[in-house]
N, C-alpha and C. Protein backbone atom coordinates (compact mmCIF):
# COMPACT_ATOMS: atom_id res chain seq x y z
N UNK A 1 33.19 3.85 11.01
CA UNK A 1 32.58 2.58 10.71
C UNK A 1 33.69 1.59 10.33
N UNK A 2 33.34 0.16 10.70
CA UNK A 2 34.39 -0.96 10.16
C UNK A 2 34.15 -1.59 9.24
N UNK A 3 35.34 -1.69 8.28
CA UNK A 3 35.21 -2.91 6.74
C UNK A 3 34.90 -3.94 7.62
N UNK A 4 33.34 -4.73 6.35
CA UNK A 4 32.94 -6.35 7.17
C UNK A 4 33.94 -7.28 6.99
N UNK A 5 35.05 -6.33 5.79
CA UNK A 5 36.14 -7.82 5.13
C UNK A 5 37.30 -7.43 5.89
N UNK A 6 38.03 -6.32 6.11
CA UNK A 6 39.82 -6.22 7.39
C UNK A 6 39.39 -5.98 8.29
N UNK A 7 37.98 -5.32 8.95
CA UNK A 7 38.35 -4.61 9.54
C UNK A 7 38.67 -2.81 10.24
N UNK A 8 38.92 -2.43 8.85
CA UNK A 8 39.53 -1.21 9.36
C UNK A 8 38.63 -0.20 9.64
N UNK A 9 39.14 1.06 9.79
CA UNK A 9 38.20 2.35 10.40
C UNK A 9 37.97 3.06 9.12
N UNK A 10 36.89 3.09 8.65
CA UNK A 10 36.76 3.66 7.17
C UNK A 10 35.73 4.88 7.44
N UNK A 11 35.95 6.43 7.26
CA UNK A 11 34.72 6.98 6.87
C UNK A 11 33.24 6.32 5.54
N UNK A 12 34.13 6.24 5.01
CA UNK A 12 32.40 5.47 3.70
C UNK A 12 33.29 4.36 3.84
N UNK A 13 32.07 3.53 3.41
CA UNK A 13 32.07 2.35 3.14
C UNK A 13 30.84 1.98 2.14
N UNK A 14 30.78 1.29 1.73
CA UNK A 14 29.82 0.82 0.18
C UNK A 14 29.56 -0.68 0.50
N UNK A 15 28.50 -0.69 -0.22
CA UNK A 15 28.21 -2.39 0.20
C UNK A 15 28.75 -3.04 -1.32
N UNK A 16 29.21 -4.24 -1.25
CA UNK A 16 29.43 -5.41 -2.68
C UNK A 16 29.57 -6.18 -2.32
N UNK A 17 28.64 -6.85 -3.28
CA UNK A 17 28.93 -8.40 -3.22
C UNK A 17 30.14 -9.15 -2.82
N UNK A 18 30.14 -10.14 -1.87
CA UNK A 18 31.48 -10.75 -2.07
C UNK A 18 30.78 -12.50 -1.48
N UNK A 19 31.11 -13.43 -2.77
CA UNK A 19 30.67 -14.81 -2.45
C UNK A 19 28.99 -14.96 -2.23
N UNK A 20 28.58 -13.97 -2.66
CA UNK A 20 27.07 -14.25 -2.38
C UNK A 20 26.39 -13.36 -1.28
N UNK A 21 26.99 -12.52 -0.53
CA UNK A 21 26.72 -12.23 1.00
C UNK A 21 27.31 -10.72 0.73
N UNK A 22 25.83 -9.62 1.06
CA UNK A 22 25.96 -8.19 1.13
C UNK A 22 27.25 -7.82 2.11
N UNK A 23 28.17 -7.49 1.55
CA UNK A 23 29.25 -6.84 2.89
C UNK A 23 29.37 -5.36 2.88
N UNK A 24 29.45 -4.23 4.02
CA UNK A 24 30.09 -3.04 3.87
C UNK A 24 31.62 -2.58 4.05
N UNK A 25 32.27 -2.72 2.53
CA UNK A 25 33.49 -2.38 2.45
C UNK A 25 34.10 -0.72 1.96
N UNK A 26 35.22 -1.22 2.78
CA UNK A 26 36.49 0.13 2.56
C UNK A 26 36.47 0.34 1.23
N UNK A 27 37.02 1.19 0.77
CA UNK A 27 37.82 1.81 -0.42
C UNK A 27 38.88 0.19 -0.73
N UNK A 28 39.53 0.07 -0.38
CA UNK A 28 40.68 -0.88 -0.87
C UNK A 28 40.16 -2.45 -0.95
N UNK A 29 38.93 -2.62 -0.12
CA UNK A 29 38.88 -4.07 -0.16
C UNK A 29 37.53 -4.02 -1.43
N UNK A 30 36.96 -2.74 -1.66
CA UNK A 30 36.23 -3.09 -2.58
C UNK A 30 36.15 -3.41 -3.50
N UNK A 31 37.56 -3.60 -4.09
CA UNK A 31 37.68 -4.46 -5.53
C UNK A 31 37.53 -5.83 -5.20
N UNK A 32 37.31 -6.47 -4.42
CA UNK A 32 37.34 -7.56 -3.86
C UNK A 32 35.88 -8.43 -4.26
N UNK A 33 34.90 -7.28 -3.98
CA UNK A 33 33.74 -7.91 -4.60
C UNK A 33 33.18 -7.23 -5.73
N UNK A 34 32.08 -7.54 -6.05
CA UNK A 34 30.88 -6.94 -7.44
C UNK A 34 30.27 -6.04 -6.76
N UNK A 35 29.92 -5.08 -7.96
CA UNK A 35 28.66 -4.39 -7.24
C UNK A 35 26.88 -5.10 -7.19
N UNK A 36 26.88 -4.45 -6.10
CA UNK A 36 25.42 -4.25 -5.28
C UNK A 36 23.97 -3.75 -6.70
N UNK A 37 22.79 -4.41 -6.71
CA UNK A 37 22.14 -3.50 -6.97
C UNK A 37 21.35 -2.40 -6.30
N UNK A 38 20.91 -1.70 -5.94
CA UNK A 38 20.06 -1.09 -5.27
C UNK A 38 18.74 -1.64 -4.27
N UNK A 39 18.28 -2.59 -4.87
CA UNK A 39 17.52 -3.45 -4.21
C UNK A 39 18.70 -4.66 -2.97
N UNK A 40 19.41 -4.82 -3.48
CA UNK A 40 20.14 -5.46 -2.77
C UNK A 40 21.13 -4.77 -1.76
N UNK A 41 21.52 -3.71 -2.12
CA UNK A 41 22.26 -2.15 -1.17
C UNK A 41 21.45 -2.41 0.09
N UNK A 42 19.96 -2.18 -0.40
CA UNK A 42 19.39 -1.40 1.03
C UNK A 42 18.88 -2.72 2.26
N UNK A 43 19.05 -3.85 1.34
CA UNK A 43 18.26 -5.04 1.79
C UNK A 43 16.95 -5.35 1.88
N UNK A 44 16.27 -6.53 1.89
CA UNK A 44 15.28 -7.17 1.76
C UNK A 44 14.68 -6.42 2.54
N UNK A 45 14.13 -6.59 3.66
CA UNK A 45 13.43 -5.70 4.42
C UNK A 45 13.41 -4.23 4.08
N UNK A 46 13.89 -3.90 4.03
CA UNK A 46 14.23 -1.96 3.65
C UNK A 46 13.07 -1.98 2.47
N UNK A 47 13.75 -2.89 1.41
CA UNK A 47 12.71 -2.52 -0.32
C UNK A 47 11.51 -3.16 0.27
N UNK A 48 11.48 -4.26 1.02
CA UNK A 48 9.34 -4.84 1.20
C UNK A 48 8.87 -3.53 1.73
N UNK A 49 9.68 -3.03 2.41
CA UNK A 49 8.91 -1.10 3.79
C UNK A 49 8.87 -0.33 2.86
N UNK A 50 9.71 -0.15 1.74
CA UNK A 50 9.66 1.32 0.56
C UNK A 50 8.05 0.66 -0.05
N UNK A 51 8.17 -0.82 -0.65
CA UNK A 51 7.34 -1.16 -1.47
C UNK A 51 5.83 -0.79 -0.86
N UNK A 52 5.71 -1.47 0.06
CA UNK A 52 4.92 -1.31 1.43
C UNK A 52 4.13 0.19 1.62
N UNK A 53 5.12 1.32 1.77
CA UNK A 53 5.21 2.39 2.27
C UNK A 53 4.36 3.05 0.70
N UNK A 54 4.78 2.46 -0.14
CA UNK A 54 3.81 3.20 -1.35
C UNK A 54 3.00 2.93 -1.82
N UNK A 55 2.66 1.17 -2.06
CA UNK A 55 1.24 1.23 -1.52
C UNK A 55 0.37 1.50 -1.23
N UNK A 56 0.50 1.90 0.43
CA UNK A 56 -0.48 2.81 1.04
C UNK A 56 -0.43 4.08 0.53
N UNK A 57 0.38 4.65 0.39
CA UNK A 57 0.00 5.96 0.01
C UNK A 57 -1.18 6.08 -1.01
N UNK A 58 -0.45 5.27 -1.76
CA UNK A 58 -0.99 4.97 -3.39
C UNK A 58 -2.80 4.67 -3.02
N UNK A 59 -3.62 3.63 -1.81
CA UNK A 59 -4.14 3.41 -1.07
C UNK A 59 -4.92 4.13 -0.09
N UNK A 60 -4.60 5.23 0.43
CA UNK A 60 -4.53 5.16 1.98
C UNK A 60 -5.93 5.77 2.10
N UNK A 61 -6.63 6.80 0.91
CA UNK A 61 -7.91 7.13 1.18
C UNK A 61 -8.89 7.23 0.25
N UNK A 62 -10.03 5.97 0.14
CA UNK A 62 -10.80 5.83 -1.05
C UNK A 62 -11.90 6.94 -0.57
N UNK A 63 -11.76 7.72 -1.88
CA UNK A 63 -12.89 9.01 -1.61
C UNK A 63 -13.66 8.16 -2.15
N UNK A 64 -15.26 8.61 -1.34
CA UNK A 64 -16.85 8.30 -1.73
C UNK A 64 -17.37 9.88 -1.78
N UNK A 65 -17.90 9.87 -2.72
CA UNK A 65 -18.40 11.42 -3.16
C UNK A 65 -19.50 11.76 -1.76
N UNK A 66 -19.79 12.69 -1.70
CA UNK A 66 -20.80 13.35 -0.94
C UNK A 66 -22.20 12.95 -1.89
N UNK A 67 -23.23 12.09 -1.14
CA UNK A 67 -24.17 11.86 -1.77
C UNK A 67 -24.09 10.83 -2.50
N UNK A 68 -23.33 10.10 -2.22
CA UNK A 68 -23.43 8.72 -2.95
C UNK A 68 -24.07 7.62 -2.47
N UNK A 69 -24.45 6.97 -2.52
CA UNK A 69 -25.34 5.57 -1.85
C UNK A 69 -24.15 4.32 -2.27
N UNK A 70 -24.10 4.06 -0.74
CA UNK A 70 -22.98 2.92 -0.90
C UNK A 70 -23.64 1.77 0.02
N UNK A 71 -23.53 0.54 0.04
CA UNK A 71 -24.03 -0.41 0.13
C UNK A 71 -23.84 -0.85 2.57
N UNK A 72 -25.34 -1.40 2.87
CA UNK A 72 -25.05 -1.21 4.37
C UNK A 72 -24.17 -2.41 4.58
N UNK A 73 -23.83 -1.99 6.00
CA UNK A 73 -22.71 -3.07 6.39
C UNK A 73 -23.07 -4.22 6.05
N UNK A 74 -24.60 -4.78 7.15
CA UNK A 74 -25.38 -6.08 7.41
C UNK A 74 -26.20 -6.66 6.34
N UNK A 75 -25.90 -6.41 5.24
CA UNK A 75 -26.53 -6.27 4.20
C UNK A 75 -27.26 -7.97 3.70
N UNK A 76 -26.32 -8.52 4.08
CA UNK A 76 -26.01 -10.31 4.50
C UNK A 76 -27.41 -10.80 5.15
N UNK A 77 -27.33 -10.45 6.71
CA UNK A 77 -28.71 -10.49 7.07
C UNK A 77 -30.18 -9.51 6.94
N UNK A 78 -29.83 -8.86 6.54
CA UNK A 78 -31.43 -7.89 5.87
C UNK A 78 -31.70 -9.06 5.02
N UNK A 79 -30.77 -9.29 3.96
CA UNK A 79 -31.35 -9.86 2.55
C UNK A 79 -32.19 -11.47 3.03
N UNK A 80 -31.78 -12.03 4.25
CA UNK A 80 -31.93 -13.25 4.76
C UNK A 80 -32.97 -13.16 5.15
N UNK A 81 -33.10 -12.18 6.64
CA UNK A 81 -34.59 -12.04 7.27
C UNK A 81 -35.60 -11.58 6.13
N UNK A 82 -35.10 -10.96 5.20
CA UNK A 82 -36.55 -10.34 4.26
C UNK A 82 -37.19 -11.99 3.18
N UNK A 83 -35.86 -12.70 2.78
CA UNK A 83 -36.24 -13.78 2.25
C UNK A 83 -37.30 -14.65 3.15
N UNK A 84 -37.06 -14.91 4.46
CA UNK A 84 -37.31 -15.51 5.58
C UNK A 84 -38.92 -15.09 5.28
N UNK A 85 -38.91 -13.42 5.56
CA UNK A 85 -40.25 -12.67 5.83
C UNK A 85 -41.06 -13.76 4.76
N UNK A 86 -40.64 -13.08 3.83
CA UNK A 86 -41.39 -13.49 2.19
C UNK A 86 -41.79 -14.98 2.00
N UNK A 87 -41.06 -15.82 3.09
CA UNK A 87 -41.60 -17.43 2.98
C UNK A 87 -40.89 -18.11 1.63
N UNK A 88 -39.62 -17.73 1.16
CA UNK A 88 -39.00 -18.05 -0.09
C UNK A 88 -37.87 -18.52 0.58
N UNK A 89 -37.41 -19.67 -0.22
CA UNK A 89 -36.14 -20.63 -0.24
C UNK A 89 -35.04 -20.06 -0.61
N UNK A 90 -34.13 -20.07 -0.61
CA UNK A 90 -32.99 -19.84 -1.86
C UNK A 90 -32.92 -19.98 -2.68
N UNK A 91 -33.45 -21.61 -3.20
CA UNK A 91 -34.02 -21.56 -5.01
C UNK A 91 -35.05 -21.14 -5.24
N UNK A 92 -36.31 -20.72 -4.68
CA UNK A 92 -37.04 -19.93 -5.53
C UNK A 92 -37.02 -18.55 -5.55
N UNK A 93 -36.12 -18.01 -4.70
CA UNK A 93 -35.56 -16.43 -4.69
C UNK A 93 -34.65 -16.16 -6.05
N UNK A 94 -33.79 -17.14 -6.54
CA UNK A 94 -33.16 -17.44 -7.52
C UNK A 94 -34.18 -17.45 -8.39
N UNK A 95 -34.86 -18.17 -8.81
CA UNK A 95 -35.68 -18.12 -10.00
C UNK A 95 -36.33 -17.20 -10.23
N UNK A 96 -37.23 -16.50 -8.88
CA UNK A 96 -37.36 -15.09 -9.43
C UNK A 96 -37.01 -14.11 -10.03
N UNK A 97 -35.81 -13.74 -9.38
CA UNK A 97 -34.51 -13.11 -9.97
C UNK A 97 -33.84 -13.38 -10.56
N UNK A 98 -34.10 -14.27 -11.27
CA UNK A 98 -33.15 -14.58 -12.56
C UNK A 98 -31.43 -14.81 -12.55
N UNK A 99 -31.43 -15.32 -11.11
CA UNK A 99 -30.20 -15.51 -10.48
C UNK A 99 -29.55 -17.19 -9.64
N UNK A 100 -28.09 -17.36 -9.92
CA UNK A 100 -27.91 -18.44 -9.23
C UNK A 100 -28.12 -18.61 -8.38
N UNK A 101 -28.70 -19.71 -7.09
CA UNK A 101 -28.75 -19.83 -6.09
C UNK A 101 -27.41 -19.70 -5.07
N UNK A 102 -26.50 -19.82 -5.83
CA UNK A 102 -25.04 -19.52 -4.77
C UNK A 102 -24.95 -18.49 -4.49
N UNK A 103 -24.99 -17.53 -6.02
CA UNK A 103 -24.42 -16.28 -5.47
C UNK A 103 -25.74 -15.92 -4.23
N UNK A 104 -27.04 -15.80 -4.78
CA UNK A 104 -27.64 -15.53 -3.58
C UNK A 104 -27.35 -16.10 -1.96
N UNK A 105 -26.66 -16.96 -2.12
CA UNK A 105 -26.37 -18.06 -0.58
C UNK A 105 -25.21 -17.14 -0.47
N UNK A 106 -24.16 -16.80 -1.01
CA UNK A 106 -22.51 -15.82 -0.87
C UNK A 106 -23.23 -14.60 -0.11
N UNK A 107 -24.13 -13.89 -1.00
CA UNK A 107 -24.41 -12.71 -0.22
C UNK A 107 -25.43 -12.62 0.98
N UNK A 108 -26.05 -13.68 1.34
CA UNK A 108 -26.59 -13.83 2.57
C UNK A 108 -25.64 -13.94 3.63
N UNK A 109 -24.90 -14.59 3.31
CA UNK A 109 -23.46 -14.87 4.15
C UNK A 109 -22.36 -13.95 4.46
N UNK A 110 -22.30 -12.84 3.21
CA UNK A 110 -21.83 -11.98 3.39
C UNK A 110 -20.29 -12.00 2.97
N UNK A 111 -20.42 -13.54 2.14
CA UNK A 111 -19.14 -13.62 1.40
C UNK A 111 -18.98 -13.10 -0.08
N UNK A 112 -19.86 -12.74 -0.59
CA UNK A 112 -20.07 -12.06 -1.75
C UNK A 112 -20.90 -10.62 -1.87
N UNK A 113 -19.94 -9.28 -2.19
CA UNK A 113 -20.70 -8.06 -2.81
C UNK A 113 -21.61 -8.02 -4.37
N UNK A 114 -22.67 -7.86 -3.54
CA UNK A 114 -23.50 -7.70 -4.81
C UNK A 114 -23.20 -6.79 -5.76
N UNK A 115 -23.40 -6.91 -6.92
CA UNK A 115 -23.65 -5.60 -7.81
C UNK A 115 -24.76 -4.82 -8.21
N UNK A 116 -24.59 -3.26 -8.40
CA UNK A 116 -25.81 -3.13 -8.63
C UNK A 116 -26.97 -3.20 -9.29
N UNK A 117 -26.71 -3.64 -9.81
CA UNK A 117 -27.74 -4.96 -10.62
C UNK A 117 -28.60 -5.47 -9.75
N UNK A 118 -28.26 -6.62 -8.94
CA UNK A 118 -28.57 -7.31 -7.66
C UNK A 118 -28.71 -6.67 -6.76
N UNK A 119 -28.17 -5.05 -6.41
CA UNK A 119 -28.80 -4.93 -5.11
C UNK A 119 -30.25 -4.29 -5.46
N UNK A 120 -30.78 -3.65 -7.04
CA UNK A 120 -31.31 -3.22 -7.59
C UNK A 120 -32.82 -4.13 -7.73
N UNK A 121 -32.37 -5.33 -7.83
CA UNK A 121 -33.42 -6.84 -7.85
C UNK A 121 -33.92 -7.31 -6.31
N UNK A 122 -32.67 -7.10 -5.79
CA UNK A 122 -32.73 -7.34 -4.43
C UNK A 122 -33.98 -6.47 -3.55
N UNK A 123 -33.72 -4.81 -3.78
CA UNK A 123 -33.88 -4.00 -2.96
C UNK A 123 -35.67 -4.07 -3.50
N UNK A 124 -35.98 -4.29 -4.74
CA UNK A 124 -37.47 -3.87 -5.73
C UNK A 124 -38.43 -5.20 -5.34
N UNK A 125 -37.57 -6.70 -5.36
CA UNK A 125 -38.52 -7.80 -5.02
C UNK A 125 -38.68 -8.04 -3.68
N UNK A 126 -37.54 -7.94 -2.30
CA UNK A 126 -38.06 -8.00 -1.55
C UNK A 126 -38.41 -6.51 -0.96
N UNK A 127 -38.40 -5.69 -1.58
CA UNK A 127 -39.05 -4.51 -0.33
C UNK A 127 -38.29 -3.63 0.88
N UNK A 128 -36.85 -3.81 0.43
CA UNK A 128 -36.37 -3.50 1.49
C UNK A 128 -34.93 -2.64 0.71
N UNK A 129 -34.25 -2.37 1.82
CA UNK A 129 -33.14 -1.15 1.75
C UNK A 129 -31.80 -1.34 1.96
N UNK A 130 -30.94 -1.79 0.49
CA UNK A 130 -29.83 -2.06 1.30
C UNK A 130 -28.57 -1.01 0.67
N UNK A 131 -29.16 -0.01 0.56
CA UNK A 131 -28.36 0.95 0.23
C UNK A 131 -28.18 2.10 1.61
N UNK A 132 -27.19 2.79 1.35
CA UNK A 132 -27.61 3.73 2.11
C UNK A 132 -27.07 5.68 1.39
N UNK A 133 -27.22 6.80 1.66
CA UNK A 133 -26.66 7.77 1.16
C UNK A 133 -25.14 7.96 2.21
N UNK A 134 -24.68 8.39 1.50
CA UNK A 134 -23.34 9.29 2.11
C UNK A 134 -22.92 10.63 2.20
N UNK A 135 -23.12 10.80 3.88
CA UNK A 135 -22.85 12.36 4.00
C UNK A 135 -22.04 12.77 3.65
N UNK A 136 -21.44 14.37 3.45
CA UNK A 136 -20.23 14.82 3.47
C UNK A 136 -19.52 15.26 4.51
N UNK A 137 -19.05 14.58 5.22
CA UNK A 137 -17.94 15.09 6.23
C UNK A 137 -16.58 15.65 6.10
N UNK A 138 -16.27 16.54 6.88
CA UNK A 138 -14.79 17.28 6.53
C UNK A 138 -14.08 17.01 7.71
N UNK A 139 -13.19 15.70 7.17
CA UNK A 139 -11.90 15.81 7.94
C UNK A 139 -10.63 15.60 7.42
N UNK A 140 -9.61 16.80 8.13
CA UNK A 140 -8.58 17.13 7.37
C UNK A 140 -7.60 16.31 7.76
N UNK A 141 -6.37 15.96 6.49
CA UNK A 141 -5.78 15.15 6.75
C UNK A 141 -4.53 15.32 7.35
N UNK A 142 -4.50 16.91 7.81
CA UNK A 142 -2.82 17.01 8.82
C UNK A 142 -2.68 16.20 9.82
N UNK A 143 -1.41 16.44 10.34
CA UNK A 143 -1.27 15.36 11.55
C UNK A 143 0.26 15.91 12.04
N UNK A 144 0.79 15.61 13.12
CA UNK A 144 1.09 15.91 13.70
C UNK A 144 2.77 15.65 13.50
N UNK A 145 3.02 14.73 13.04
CA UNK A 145 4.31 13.77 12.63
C UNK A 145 4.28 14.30 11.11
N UNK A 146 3.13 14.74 10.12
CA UNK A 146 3.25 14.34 8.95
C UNK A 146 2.93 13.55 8.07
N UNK A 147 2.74 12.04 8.67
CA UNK A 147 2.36 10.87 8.48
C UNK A 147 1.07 10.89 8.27
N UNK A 148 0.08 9.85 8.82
CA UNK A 148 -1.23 9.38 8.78
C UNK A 148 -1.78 9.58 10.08
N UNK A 149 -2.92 10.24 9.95
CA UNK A 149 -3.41 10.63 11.14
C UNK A 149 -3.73 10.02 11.86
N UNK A 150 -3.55 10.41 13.15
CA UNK A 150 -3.41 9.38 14.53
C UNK A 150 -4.68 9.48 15.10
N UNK A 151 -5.51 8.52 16.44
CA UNK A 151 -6.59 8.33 16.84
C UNK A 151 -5.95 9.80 17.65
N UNK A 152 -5.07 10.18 18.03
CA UNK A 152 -4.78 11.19 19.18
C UNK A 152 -4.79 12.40 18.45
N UNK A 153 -4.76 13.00 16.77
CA UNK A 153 -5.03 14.06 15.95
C UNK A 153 -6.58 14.20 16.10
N UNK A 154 -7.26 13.08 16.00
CA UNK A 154 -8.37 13.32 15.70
C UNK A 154 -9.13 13.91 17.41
N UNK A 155 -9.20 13.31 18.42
CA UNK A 155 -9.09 13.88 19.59
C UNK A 155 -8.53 15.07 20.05
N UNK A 156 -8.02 15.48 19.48
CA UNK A 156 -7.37 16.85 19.71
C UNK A 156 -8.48 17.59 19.14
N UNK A 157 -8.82 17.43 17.21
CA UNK A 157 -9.32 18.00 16.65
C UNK A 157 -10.67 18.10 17.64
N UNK A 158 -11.45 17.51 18.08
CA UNK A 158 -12.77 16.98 18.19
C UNK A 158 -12.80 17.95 19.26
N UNK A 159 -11.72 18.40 20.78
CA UNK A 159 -11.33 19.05 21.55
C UNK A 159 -11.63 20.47 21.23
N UNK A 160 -10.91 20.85 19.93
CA UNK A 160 -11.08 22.05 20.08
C UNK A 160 -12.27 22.26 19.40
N UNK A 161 -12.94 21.65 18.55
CA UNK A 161 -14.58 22.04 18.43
C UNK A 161 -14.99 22.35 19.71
N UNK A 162 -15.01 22.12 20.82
CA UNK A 162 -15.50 21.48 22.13
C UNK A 162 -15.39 23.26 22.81
């Protein structure tokens, strides 16, 4: 490898500061600059991908228990057509329920998750279902690389059921 500052043919080289600007220097020119921190060693990009990279991990799979009731996709329009059904406005769906008219307008729209509270008011005044249960499915998380499982692990898997 070559010093960024002579030049020369160096087995190691180390990064330091010199004038502001990460360089990888020799043994001899490295008194030349400061040291590096670690965040700055590996560079900007490198630490956002570590930061990034743990994250997800930290992330990558929200367990829902087996048997849990978690809320339906369309939940937005059920709650709309059932208001619709019922011949009720937005403010007097609100007053029934003892609720603002926005948030009710957010979750018709589907810009706001109800709580269960509300889906609880929701589900008892108009008559309808916006829950649903959750099966238990088993799928394992090996893979092939190590990593995160690929659409092509899971095809394989599905294969050899087959």
């Amino acid at each position: 490898m070559l010093c960024e500052m002579c030049g020369a043919e160096s087995a190691v080289l180390e990064p330091r500061k010199v004038s502001g600007s990460i360089l990888q220097l020799c043994n001899s020119c490295g008194s030349l600059g400061s040291e590096t921190s670690y965040r700055e060693s590996i560079g900007h990009r490198a630490y956002v991908a570590q930061t990034l990279e743990k994250r997800q991990q930290k992330n990558r799979y929200e367990e829902i228990e087996p048997d849990e009731f978690v809320l339906v996709k369309d939940y937005g329009s059920i709650v709309r057509k059932a208001r619709e059904r019922a011949g009720l406005n937005h403010s007097s769906l609100a007053s029934k329920l003892s609720e603002k008219k926005s948030i009710l307008t957010s979750v018709e729209a589907g810009n706001m998750t109800p709580n269960e509270k509300l889906i609880k008011k929701l589900e008892n005044y108009l008559k309808i279902k916006l829950t649903e249960k959750v099966e238990s499915t088993s799928i394992p998380v090996t893979s092939s690389s190590g990593e995160a499982l690929t659409m092509g692990d899971l095809l394989k898997q599905a294969m050899d059921k087959n």
